[in-house]
C-alpha atoms as a PDB file:
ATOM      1  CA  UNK A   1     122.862 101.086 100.513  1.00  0.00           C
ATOM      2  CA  UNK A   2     123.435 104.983  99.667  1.00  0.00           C
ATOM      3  CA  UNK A   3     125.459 105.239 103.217  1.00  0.00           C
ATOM      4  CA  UNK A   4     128.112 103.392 105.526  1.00  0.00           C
ATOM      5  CA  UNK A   5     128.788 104.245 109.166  1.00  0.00           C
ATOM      6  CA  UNK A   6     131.477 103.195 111.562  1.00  0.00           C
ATOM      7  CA  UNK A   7     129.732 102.007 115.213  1.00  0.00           C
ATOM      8  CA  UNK A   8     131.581 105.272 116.257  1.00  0.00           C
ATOM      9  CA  UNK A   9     130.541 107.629 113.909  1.00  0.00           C
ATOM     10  CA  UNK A  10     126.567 106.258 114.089  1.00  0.00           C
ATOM     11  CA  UNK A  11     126.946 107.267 117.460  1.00  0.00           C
ATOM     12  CA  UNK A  12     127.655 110.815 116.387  1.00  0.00           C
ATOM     13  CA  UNK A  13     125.201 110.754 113.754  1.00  0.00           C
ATOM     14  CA  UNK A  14     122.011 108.957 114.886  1.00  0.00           C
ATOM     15  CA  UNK A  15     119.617 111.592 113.835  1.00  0.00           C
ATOM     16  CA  UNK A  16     120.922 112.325 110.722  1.00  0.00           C
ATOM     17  CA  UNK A  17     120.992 107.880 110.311  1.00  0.00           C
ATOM     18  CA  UNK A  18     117.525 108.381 111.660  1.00  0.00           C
ATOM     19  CA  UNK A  19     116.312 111.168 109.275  1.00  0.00           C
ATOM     20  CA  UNK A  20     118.124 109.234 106.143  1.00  0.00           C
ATOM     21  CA  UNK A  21     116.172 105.529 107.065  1.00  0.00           C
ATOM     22  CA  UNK A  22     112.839 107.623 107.523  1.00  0.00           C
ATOM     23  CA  UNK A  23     113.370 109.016 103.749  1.00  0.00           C
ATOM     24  CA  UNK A  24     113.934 105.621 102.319  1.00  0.00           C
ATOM     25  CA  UNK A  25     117.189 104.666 102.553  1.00  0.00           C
ATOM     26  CA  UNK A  26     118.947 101.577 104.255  1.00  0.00           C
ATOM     27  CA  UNK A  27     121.940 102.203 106.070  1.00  0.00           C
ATOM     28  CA  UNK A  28     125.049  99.984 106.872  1.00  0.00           C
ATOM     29  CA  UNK A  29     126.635 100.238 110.016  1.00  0.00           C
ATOM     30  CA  UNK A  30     130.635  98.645 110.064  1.00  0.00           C
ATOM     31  CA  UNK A  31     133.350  97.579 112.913  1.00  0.00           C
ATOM     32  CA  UNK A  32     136.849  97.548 112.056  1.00  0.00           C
ATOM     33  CA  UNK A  33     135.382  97.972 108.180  1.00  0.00           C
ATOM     34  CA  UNK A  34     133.234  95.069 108.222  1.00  0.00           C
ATOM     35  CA  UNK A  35     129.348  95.216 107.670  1.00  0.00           C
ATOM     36  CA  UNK A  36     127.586  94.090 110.844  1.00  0.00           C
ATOM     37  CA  UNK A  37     124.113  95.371 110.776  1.00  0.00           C
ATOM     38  CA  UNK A  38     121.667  97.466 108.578  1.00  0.00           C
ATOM     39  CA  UNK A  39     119.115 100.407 109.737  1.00  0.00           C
ATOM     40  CA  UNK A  40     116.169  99.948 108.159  1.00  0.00           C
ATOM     41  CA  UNK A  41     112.588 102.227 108.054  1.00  0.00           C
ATOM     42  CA  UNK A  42     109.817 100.556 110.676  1.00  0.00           C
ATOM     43  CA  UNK A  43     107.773  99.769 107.407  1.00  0.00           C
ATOM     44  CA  UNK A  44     110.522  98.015 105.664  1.00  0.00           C
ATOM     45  CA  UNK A  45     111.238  96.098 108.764  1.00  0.00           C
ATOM     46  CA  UNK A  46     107.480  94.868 108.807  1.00  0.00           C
ATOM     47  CA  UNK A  47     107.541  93.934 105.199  1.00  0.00           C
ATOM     48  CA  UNK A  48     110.499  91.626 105.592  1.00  0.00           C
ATOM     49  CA  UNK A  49     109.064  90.195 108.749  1.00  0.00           C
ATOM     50  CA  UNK A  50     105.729  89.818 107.484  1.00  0.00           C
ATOM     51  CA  UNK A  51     104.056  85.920 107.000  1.00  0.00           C
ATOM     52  CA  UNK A  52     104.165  84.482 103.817  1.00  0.00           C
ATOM     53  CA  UNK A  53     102.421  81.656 103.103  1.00  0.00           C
ATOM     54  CA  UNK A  54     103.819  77.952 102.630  1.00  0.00           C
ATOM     55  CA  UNK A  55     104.988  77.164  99.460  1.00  0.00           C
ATOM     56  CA  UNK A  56     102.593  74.263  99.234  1.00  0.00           C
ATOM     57  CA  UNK A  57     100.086  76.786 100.667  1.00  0.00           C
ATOM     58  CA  UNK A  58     100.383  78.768  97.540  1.00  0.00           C
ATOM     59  CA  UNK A  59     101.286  76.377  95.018  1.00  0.00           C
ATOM     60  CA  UNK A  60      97.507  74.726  96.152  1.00  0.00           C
ATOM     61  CA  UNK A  61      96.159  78.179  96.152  1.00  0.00           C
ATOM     62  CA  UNK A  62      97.741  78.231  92.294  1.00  0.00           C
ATOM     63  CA  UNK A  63      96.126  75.121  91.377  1.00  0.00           C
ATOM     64  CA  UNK A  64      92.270  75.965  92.706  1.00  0.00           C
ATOM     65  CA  UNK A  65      93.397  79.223  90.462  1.00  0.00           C
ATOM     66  CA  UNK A  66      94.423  77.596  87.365  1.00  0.00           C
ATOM     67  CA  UNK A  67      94.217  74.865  85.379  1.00  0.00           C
ATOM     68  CA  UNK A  68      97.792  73.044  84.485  1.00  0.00           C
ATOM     69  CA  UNK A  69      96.651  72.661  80.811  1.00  0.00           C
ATOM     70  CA  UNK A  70      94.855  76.116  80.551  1.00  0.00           C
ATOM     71  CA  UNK A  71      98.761  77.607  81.702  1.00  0.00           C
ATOM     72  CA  UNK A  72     101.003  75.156  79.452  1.00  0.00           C
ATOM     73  CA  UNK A  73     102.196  73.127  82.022  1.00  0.00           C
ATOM     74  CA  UNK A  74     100.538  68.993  82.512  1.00  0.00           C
ATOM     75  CA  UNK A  75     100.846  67.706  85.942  1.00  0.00           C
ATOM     76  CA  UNK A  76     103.951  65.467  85.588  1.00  0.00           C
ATOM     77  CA  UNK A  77     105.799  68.427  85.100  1.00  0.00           C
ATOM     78  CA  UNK A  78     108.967  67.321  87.709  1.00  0.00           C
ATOM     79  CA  UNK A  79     108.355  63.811  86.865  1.00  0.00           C
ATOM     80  CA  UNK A  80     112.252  62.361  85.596  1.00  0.00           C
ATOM     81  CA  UNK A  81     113.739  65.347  87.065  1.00  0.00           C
ATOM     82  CA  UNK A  82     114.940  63.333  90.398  1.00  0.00           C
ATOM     83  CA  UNK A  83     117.359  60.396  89.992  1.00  0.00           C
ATOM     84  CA  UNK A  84     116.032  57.340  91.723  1.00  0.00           C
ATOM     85  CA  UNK A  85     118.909  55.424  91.572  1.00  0.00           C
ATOM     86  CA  UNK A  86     120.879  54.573  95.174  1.00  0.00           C
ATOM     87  CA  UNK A  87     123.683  55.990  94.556  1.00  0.00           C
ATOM     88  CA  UNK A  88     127.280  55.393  94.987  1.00  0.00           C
ATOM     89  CA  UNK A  89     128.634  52.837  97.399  1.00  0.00           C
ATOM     90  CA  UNK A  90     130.972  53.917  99.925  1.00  0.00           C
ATOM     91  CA  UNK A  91     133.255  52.429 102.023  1.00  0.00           C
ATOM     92  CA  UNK A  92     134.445  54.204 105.165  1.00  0.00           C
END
């Protein structure tokens, strides 16, 4: 974030805010000192909307890729990392 406006002083600036986001730059815009929103550029916005695939999605897309072995990784790779067990008892 290169700048910080006040609700009231946006209001007095919006086409320099305007100019600043079309250049690049995010801008944070504060009540009472505390961040509440940020102006981004119309491309930005797009790019942090945009769809991104499932993880599984990609991890198969990885796998049809790759091969586990041919990357240093066999497929049991998680296997242990979970504990089975049941847990704790609790009484409530």
């Amino acid at each position: 974030m290169t700048k910080r406006y006040s609700i009231s002083e946006a209001r007095a600036s919006l086409p320099a805010i305007v100019d600043e986001v079309e250049a690049g730059s995010a801008v944070e815009l504060t009540r009472r000192g505390k961040a509440v929103a940020v102006v981004v550029s119309r491309p930005e916005y797009e790019r942090l909307r945009s769809d991104r695939p499932r993880f599984a999605d990609a991890y198969g897309a990885f796998l049809g890729r790759y091969d586990l072995d041919e990357v240093g990784a066999d497929g049991d790779v998680l296997e242990g990392l979970r504990d089975r067990s049941t847990g704790r008892r609790v009484e409530l």
